[in-house]
C-alpha atoms as a PDB file:
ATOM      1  CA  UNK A   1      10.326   3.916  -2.268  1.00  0.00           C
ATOM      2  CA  UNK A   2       7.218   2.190  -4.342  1.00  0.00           C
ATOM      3  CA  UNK A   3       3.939   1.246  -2.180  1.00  0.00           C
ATOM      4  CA  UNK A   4       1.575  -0.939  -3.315  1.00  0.00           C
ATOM      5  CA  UNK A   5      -1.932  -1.794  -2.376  1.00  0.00           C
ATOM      6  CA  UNK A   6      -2.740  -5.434  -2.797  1.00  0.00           C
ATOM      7  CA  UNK A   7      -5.278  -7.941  -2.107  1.00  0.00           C
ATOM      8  CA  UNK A   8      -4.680 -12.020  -1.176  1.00  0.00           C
ATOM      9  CA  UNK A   9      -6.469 -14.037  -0.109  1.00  0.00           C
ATOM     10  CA  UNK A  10      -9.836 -11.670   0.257  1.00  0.00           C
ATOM     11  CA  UNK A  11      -7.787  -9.554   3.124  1.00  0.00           C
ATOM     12  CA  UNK A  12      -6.164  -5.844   1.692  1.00  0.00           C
ATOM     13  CA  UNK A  13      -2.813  -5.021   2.441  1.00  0.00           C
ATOM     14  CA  UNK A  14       0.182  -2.004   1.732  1.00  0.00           C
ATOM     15  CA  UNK A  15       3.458  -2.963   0.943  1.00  0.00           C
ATOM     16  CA  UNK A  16       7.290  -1.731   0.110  1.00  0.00           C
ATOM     17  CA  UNK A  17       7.796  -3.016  -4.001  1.00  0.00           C
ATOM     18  CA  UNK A  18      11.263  -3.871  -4.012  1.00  0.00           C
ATOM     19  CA  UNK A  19      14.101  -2.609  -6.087  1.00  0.00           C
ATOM     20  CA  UNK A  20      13.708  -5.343  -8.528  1.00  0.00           C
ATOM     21  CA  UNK A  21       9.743  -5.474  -8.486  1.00  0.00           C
ATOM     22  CA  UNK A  22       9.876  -9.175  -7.697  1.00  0.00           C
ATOM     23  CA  UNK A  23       8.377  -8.805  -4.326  1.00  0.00           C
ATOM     24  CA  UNK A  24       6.478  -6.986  -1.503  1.00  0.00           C
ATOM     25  CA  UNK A  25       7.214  -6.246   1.453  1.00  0.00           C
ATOM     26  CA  UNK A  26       4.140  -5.828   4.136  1.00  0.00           C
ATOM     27  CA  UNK A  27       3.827  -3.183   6.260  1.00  0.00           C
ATOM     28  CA  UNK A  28       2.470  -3.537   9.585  1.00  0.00           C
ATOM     29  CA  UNK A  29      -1.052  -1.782   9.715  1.00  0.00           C
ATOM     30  CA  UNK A  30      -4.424  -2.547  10.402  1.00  0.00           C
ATOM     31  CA  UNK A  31      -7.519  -3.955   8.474  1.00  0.00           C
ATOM     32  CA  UNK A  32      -9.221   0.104   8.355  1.00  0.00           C
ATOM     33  CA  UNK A  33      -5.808   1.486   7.800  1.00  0.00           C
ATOM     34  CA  UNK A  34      -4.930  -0.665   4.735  1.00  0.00           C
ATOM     35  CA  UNK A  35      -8.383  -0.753   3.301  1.00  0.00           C
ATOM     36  CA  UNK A  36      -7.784   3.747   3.039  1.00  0.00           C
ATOM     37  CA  UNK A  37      -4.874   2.451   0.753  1.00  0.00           C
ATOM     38  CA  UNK A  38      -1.595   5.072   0.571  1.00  0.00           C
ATOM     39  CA  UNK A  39      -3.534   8.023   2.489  1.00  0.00           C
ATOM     40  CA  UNK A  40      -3.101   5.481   5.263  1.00  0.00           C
ATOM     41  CA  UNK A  41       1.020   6.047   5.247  1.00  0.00           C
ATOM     42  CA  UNK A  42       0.311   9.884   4.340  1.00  0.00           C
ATOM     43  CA  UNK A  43      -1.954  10.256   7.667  1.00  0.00           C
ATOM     44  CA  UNK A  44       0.952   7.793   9.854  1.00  0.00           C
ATOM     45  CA  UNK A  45       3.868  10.155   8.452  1.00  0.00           C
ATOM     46  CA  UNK A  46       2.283  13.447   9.200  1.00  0.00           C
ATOM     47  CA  UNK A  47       1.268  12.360  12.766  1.00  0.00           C
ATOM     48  CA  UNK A  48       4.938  11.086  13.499  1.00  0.00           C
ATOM     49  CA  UNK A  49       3.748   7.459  13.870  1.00  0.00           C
ATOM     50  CA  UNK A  50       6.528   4.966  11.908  1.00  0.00           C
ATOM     51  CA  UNK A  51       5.531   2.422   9.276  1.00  0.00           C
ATOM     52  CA  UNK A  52       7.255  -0.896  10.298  1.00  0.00           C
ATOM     53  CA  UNK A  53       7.685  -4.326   7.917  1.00  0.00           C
ATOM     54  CA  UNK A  54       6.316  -7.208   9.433  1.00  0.00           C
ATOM     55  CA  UNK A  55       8.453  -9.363   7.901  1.00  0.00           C
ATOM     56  CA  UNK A  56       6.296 -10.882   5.196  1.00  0.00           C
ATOM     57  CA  UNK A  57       7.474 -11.547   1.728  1.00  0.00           C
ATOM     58  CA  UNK A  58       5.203 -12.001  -0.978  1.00  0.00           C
ATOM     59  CA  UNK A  59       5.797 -12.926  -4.459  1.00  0.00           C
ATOM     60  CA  UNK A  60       4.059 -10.001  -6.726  1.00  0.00           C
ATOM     61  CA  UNK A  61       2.605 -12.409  -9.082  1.00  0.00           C
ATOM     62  CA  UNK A  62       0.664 -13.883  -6.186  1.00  0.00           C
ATOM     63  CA  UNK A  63      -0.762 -10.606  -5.284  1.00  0.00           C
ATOM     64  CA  UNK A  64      -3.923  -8.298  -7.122  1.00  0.00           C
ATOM     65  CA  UNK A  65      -3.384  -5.282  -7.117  1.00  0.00           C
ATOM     66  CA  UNK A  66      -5.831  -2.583  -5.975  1.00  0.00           C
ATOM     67  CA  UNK A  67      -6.091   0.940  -6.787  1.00  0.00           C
ATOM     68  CA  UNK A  68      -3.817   3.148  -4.446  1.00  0.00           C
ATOM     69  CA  UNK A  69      -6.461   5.597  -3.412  1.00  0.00           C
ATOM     70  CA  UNK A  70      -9.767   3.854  -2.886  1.00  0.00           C
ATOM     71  CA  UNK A  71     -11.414   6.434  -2.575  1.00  0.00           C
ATOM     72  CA  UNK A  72     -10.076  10.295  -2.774  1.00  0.00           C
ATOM     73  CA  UNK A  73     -10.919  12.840  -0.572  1.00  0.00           C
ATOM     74  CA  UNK A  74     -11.288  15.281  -3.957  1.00  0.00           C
ATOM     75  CA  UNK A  75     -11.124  14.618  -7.399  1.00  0.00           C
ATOM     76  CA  UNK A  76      -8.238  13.602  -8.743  1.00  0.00           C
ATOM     77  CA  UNK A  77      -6.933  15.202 -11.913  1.00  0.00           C
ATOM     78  CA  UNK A  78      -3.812  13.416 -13.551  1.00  0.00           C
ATOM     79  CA  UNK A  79      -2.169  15.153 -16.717  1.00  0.00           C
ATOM     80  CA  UNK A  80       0.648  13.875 -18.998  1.00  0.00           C
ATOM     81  CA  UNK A  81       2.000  13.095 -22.213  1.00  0.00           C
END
């Protein structure tokens, strides 16, 4: 499963990228929650607390992508070829 942080319309959101890419699917969660980006679903899954759809479809080309940790807890360190 793919998450993506996005912003429309000025408000930030999370969503499920679908298999193809072509689309989001939103996730229900609040205005704090969504503007902590993925630690939000990190924090939900470790307390037992489901993530739930709400439905929404968006188009990815309509959507702006934002960074999926806004801002880290620690330094983040990414190494590869």
């Amino acid at each position: 499963m793919r998450y993506v942080v996005f912003e429309k319309a000025g408000a930030v959101g999370i969503g499920r990228l679908s298999d193809d890419a072509s689309a989001v699917h939103c996730l229900d969660l609040t205005a704090q929650e969504a503007a902590r980006g993925v630690l939000a679903l990190v924090e939900r899954q470790l307390a037992g607390l489901p993530l739930r759809e709400t439905g929404e479809r968006l188009p990815t080309a309509s959507l702006s992508p934002l960074p999926a940790v806004p801002r880290p807890i620690r330094n983040i360190f990414c190494v590869g070829k």
